[in-house]
PDB file of N, CA and C in Angstrom:
ATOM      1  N   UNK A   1      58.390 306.328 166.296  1.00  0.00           N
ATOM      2  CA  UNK A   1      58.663 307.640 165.743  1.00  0.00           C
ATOM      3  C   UNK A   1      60.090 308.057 166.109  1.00  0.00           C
ATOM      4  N   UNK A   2      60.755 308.224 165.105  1.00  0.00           N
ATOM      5  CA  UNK A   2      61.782 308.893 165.813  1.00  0.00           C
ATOM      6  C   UNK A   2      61.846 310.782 165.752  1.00  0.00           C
ATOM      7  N   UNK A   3      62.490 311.227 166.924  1.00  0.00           N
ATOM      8  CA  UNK A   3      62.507 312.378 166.852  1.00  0.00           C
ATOM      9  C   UNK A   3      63.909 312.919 167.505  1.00  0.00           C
ATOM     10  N   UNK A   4      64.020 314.570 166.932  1.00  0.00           N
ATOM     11  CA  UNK A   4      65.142 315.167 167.170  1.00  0.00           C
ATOM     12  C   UNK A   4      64.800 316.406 167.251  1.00  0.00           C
ATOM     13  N   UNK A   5      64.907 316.558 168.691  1.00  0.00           N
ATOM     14  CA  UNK A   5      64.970 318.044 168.914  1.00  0.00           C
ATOM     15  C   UNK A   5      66.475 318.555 169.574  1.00  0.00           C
ATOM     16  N   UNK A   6      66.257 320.230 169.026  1.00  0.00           N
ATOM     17  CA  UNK A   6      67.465 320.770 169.290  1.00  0.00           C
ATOM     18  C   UNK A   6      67.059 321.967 170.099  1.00  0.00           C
ATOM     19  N   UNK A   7      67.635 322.063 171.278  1.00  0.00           N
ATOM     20  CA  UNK A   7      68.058 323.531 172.515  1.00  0.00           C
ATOM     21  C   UNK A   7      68.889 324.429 171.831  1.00  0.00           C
ATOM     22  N   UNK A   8      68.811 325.354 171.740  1.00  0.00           N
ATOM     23  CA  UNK A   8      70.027 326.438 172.163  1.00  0.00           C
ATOM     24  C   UNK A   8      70.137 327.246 173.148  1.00  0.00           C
ATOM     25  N   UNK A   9      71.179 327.253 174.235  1.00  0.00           N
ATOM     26  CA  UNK A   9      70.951 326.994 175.341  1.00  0.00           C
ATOM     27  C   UNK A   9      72.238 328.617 175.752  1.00  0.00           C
ATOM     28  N   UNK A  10      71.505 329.735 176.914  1.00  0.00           N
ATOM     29  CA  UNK A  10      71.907 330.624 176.678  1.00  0.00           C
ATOM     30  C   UNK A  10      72.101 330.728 178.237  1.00  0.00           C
ATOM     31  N   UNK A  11      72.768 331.786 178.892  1.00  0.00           N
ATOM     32  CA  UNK A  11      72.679 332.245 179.924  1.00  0.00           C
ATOM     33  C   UNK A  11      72.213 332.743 180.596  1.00  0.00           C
ATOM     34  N   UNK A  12      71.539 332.981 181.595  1.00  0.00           N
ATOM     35  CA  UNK A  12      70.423 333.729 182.256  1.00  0.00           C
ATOM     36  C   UNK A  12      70.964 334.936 182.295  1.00  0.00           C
ATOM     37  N   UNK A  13      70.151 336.298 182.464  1.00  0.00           N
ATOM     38  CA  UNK A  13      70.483 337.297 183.066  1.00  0.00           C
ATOM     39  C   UNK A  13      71.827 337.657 182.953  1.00  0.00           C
ATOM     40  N   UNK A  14      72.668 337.403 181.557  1.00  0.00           N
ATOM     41  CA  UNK A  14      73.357 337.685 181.221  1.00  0.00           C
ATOM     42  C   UNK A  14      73.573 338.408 179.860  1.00  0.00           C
ATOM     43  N   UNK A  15      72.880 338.021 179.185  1.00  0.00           N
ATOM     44  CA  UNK A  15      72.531 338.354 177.492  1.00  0.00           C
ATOM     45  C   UNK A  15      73.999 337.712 177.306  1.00  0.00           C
ATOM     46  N   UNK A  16      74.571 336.279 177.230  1.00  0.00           N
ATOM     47  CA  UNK A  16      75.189 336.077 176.331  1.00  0.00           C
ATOM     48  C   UNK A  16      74.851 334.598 175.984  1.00  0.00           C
ATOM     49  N   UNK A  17      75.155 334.410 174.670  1.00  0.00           N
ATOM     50  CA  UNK A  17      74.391 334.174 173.559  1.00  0.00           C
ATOM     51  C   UNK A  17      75.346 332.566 173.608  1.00  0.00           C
ATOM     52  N   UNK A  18      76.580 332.212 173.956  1.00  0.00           N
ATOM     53  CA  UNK A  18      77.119 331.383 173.859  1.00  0.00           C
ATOM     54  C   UNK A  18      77.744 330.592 175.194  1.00  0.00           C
ATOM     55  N   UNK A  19      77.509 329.255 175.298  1.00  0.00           N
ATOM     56  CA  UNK A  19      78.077 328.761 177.046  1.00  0.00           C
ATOM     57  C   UNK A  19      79.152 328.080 176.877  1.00  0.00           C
ATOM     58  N   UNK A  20      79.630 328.230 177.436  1.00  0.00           N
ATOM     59  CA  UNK A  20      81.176 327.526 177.597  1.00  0.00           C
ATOM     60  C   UNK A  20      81.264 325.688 177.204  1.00  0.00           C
ATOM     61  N   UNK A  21      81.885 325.505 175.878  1.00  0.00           N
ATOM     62  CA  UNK A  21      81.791 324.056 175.722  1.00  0.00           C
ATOM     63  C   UNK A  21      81.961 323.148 177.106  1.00  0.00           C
ATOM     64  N   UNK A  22      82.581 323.514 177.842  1.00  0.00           N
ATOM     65  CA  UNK A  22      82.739 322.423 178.666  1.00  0.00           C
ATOM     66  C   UNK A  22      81.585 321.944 179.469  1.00  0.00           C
ATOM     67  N   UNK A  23      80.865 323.457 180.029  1.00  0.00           N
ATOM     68  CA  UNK A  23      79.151 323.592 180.089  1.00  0.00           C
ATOM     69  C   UNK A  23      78.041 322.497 179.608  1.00  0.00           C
ATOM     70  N   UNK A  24      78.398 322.820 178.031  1.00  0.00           N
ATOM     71  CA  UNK A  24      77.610 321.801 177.045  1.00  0.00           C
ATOM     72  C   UNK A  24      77.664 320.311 177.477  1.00  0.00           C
ATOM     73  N   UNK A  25      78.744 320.117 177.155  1.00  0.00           N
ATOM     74  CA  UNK A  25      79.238 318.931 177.296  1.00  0.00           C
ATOM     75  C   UNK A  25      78.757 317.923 178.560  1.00  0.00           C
ATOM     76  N   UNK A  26      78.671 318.834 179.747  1.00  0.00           N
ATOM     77  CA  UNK A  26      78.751 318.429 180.961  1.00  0.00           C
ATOM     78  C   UNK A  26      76.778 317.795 181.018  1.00  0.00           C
ATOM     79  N   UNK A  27      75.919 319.371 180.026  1.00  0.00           N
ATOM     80  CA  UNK A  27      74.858 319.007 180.155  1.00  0.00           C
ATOM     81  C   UNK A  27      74.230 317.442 179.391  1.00  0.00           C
ATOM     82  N   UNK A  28      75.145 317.766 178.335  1.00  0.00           N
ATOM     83  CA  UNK A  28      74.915 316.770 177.060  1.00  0.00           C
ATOM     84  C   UNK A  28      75.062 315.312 177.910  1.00  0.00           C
ATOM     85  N   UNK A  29      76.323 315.649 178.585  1.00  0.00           N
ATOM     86  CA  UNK A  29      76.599 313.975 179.176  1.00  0.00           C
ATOM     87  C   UNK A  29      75.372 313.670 180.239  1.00  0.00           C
ATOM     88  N   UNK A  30      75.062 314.374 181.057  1.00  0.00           N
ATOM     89  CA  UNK A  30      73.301 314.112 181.763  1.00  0.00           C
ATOM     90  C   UNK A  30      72.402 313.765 180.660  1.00  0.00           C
ATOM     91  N   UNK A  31      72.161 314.419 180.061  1.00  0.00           N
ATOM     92  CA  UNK A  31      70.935 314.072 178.987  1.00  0.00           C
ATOM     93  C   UNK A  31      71.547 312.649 178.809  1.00  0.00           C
ATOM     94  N   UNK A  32      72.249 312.087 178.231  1.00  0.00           N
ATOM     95  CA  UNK A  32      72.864 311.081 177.683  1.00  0.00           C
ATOM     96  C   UNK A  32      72.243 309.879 178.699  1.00  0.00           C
ATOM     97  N   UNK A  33      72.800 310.044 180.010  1.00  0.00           N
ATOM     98  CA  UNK A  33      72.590 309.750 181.107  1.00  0.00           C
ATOM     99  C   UNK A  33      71.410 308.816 181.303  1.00  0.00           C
ATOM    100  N   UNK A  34      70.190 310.023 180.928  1.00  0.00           N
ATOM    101  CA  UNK A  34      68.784 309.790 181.326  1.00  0.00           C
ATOM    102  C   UNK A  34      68.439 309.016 180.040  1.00  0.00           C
ATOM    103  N   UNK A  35      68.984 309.371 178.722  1.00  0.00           N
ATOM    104  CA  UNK A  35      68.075 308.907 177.606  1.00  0.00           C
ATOM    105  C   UNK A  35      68.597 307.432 177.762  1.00  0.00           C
ATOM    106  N   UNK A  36      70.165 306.723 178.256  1.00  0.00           N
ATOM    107  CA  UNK A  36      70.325 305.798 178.119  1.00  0.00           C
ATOM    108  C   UNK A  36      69.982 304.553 179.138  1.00  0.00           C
ATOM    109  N   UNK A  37      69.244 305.465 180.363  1.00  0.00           N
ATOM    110  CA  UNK A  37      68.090 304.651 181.385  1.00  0.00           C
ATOM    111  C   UNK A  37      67.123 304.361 180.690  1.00  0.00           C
ATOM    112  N   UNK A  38      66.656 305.301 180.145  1.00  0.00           N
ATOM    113  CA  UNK A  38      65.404 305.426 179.388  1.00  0.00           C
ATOM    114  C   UNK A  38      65.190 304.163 178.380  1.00  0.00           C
ATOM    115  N   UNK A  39      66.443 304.643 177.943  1.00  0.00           N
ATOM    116  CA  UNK A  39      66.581 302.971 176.443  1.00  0.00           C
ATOM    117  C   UNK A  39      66.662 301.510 177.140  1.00  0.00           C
ATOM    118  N   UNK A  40      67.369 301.829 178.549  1.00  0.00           N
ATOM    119  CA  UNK A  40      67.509 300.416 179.129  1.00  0.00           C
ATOM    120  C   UNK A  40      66.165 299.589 179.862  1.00  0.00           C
ATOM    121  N   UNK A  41      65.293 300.835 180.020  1.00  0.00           N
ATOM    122  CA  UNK A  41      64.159 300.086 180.641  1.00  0.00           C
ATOM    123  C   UNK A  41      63.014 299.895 179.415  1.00  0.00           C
ATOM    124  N   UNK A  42      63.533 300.453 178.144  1.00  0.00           N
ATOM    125  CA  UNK A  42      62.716 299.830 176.650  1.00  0.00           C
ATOM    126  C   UNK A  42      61.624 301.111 176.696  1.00  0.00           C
ATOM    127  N   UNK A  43      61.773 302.648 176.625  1.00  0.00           N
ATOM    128  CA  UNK A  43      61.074 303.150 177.115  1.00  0.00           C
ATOM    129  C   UNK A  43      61.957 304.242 175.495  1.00  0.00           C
ATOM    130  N   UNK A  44      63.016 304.018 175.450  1.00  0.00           N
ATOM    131  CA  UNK A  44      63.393 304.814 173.911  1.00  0.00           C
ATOM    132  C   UNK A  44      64.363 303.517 173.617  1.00  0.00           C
ATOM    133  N   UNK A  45      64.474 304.094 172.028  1.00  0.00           N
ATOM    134  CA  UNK A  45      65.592 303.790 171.325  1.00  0.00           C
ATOM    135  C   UNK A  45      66.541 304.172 170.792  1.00  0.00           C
ATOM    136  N   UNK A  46      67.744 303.886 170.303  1.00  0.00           N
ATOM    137  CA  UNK A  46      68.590 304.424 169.078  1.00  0.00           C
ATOM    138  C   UNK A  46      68.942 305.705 169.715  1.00  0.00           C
ATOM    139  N   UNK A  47      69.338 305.847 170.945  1.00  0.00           N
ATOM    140  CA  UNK A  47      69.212 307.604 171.660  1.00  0.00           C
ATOM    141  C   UNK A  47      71.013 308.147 171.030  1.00  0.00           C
ATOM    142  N   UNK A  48      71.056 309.378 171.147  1.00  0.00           N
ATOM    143  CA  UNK A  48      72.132 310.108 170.307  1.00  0.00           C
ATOM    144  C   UNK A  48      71.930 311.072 171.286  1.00  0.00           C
ATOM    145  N   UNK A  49      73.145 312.001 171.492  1.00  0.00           N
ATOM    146  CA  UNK A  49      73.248 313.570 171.991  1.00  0.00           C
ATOM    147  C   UNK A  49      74.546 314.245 171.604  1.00  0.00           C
ATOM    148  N   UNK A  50      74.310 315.318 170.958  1.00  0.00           N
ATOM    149  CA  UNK A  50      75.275 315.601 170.156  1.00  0.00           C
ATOM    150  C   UNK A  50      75.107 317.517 170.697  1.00  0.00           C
ATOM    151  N   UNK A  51      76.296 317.882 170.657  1.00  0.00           N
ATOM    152  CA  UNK A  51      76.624 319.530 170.993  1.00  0.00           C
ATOM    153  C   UNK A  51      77.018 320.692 169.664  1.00  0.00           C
ATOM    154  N   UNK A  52      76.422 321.112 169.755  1.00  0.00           N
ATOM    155  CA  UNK A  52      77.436 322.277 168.997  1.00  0.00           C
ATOM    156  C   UNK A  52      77.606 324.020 169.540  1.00  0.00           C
ATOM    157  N   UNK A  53      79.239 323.436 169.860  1.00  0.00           N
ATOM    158  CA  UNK A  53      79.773 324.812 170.572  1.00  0.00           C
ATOM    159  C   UNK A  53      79.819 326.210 169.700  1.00  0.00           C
ATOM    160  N   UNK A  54      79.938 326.050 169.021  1.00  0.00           N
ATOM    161  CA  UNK A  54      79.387 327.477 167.851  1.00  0.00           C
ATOM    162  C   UNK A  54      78.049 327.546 167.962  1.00  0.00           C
ATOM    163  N   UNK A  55      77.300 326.712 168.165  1.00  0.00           N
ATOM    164  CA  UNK A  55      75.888 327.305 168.274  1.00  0.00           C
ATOM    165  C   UNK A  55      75.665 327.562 169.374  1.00  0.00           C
ATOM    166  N   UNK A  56      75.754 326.890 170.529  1.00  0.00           N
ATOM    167  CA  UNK A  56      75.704 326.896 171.755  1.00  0.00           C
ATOM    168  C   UNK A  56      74.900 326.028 172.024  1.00  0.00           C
ATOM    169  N   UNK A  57      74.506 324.660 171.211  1.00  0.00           N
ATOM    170  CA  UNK A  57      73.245 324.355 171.729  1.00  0.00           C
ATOM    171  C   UNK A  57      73.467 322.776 171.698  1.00  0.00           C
ATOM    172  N   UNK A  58      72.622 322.051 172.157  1.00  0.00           N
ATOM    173  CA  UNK A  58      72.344 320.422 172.331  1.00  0.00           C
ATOM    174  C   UNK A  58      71.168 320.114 171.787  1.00  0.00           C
ATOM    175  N   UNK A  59      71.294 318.689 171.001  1.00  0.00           N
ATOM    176  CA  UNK A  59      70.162 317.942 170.297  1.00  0.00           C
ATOM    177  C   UNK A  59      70.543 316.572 171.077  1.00  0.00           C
ATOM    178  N   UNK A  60      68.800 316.142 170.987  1.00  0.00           N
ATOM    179  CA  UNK A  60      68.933 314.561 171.716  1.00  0.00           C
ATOM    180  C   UNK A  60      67.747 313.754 170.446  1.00  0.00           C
ATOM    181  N   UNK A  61      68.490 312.829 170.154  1.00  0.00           N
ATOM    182  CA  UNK A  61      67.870 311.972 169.397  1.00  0.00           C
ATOM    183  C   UNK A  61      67.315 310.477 169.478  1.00  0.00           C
ATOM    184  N   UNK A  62      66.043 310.516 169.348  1.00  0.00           N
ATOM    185  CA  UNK A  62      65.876 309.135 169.629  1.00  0.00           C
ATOM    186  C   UNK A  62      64.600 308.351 168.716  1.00  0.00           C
ATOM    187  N   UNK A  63      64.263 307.153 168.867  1.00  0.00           N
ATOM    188  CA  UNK A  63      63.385 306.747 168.164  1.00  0.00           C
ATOM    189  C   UNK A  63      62.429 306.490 170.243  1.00  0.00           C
ATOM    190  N   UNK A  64      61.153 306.750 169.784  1.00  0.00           N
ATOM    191  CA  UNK A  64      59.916 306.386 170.464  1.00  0.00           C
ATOM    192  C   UNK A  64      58.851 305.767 169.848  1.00  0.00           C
ATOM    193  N   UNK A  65      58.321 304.584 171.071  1.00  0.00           N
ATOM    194  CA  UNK A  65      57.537 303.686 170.824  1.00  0.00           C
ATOM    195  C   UNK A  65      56.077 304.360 170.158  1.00  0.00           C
ATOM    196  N   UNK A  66      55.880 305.808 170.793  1.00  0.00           N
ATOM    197  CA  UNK A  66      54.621 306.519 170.169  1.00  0.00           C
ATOM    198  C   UNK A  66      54.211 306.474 168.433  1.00  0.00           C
ATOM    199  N   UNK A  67      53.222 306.227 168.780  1.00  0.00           N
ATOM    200  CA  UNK A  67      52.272 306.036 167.191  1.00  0.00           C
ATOM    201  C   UNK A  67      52.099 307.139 166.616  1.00  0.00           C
ATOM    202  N   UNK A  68      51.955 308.352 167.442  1.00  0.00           N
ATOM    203  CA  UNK A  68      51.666 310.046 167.203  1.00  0.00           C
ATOM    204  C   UNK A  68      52.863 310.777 167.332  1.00  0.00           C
ATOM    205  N   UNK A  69      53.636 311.772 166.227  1.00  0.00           N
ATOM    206  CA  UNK A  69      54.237 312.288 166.583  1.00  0.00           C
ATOM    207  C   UNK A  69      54.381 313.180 167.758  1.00  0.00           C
ATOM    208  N   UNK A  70      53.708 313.916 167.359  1.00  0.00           N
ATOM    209  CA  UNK A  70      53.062 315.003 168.712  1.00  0.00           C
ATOM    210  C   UNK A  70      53.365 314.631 170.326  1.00  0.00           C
ATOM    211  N   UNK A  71      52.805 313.033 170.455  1.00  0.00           N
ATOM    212  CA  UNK A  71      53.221 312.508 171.598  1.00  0.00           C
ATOM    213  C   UNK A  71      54.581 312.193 171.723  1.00  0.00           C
ATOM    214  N   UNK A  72      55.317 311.160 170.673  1.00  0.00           N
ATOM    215  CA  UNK A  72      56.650 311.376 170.673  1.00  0.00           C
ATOM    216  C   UNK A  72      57.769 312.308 171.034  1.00  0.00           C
ATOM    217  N   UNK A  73      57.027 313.192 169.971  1.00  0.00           N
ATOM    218  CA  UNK A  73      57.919 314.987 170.413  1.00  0.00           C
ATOM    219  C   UNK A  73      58.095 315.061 172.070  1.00  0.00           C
ATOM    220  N   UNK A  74      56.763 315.447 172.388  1.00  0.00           N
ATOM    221  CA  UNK A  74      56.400 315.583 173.906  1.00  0.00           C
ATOM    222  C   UNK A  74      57.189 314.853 175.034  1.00  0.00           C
ATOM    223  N   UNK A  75      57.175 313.664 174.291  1.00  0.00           N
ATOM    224  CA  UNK A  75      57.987 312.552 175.526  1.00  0.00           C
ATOM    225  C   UNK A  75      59.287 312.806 175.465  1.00  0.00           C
ATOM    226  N   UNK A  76      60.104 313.026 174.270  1.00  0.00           N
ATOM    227  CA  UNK A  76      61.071 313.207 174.353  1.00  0.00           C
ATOM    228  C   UNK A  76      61.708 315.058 174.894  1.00  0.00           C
ATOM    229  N   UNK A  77      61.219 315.468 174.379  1.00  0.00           N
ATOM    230  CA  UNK A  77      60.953 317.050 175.431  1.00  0.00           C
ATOM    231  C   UNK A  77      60.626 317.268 176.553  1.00  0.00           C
ATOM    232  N   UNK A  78      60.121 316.328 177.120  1.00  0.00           N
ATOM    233  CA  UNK A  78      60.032 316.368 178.804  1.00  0.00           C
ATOM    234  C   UNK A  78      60.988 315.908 179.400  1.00  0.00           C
ATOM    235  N   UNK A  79      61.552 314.352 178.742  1.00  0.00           N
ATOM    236  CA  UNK A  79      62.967 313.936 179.239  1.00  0.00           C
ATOM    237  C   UNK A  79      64.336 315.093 178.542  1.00  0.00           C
ATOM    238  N   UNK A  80      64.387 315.524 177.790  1.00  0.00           N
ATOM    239  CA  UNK A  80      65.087 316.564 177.679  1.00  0.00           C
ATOM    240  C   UNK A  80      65.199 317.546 178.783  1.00  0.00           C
ATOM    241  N   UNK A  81      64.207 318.143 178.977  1.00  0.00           N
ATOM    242  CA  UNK A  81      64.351 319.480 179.766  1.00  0.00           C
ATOM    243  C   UNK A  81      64.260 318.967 181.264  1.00  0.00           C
ATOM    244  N   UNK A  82      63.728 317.720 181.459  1.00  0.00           N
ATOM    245  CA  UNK A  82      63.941 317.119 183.148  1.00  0.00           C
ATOM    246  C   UNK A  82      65.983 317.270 183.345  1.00  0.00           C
ATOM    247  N   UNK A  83      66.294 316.299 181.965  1.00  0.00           N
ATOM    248  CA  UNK A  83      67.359 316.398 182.312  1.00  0.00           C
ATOM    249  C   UNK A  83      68.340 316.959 182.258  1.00  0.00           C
ATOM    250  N   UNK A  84      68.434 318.074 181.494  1.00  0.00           N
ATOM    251  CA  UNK A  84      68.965 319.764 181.465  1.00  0.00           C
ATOM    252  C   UNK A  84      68.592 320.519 182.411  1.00  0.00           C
ATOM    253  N   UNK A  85      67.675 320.704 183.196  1.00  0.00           N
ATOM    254  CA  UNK A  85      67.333 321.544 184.096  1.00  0.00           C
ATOM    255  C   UNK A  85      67.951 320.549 185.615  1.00  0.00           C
ATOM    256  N   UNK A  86      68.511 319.260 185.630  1.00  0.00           N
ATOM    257  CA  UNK A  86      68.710 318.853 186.725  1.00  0.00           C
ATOM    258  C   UNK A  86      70.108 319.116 186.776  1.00  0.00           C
ATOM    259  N   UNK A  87      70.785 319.623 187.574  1.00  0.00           N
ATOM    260  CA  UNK A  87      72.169 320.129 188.135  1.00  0.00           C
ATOM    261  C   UNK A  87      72.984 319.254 188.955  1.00  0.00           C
ATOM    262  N   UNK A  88      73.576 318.147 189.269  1.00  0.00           N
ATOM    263  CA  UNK A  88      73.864 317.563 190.146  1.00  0.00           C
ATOM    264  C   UNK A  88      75.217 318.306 190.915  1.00  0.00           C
ATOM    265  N   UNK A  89      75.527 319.137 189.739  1.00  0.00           N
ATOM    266  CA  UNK A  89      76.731 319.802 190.635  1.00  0.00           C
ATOM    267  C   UNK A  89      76.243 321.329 190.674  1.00  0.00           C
ATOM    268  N   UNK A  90      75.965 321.365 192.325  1.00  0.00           N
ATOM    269  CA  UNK A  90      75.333 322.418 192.744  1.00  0.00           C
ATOM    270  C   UNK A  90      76.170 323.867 193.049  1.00  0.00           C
ATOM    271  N   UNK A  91      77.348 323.190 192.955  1.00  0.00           N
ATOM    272  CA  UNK A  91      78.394 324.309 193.528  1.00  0.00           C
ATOM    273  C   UNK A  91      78.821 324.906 191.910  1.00  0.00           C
ATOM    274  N   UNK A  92      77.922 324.746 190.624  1.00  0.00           N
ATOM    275  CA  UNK A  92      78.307 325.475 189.648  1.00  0.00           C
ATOM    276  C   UNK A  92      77.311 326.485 189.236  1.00  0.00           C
ATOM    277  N   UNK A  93      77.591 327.623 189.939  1.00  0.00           N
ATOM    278  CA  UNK A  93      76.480 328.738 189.174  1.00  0.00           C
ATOM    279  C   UNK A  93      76.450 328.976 187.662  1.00  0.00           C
ATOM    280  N   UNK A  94      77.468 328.716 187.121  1.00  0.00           N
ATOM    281  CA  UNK A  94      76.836 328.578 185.883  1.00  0.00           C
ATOM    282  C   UNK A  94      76.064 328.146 185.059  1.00  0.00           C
ATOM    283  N   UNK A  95      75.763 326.283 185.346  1.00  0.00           N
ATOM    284  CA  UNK A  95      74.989 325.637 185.138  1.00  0.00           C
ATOM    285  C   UNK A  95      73.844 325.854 185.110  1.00  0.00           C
ATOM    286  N   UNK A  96      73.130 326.461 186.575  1.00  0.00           N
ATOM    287  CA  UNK A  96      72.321 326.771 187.281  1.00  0.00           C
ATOM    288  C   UNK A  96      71.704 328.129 186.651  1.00  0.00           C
ATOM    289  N   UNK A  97      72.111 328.752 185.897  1.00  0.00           N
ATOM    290  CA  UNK A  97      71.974 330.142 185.297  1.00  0.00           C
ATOM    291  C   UNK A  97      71.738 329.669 183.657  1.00  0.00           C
ATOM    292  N   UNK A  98      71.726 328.660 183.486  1.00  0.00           N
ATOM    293  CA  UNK A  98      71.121 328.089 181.789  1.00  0.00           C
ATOM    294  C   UNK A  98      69.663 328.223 181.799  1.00  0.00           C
ATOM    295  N   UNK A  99      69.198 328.692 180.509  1.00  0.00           N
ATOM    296  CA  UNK A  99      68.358 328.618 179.505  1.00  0.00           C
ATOM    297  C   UNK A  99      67.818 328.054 178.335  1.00  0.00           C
ATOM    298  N   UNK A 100      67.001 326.908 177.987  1.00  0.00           N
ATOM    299  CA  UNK A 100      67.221 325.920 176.944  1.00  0.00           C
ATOM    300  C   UNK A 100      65.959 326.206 176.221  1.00  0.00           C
ATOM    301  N   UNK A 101      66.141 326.957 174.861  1.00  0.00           N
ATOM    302  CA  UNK A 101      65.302 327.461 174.554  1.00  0.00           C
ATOM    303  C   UNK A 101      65.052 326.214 172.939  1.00  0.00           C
ATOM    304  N   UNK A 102      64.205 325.720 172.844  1.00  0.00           N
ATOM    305  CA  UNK A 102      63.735 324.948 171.729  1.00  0.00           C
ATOM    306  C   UNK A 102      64.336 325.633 170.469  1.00  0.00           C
ATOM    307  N   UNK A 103      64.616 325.035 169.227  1.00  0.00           N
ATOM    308  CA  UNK A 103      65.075 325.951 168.081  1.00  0.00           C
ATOM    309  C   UNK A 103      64.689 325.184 167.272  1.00  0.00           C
ATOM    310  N   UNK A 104      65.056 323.517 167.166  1.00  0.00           N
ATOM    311  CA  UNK A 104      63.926 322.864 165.854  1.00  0.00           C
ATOM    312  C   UNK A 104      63.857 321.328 166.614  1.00  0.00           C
ATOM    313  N   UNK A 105      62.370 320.783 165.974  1.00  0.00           N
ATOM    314  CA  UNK A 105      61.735 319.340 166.195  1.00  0.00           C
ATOM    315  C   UNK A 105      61.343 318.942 165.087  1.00  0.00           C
ATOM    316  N   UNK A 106      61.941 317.519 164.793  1.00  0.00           N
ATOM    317  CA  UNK A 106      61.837 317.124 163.989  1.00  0.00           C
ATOM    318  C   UNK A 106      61.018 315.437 163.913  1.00  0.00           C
ATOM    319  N   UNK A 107      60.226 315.056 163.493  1.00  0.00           N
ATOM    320  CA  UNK A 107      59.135 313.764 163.787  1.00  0.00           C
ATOM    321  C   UNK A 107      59.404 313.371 162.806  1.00  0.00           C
ATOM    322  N   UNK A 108      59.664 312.005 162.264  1.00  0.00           N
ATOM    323  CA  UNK A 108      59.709 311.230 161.438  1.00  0.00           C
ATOM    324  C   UNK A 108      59.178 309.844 161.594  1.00  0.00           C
ATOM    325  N   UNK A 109      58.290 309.429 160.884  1.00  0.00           N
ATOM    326  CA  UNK A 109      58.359 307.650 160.927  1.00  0.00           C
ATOM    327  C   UNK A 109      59.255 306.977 160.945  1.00  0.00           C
ATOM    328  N   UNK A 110      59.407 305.717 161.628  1.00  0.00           N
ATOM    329  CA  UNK A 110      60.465 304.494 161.788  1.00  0.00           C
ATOM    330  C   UNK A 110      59.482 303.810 161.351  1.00  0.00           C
ATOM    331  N   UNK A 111      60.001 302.671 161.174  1.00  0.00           N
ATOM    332  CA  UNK A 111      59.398 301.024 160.613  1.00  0.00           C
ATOM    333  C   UNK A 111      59.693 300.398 162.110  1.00  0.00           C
TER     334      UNK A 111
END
């Protein structure tokens, strides 16, 4: 199955609506990170992570071995938000003050 879900990803306790590309970027490259362990131990495929700073938000794309979308979705949404919510740089409160709120999932068949 492949699937693509997209975050838009906001600030805590701030009400603002847009995070600093470099922010994105920094998260996007973690996600990247994890999905491309993930692909190396044959666990995804075909993985993608892509930003958009006008929206504020990150999509991670991949194909999964799951037969069920539903499960697919799931798997790939757990490795998403494990690896958006993990901070390795602790000395950035900004990071640490993100919100990744789902906005669209998309399931499709692969061959």
């Amino acid at each position: 199955m492949r699937v693509r879900i997209t975050w838009h990803v906001v600030t805590r306790d701030r009400g603002e609506d847009r995070v600093p590309a470099e922010v994105l970027r920094q998260k996007a490259a973690r996600l990247m990170e994890v999905l491309i362990t993930q692909e190396e131990d044959g666990q995804l495929h075909n993985v993608a992570v892509e930003i958009d700073a006008i929206e504020s938000s990150i999509t991670a794309d991949a194909i999964l071995p799951a037969k069920n979308g539903d499960i697919a979705a799931g798997n790939l949404r757990s490795i998403g938000l494990m690896a958006l919510g993990h901070s390795p740089h602790s000395d950035a409160p900004a990071q640490q003050m993100l919100d990744f709120n789902e906005i669209d999932c998309m399931v499709e068949a692969s061959e």
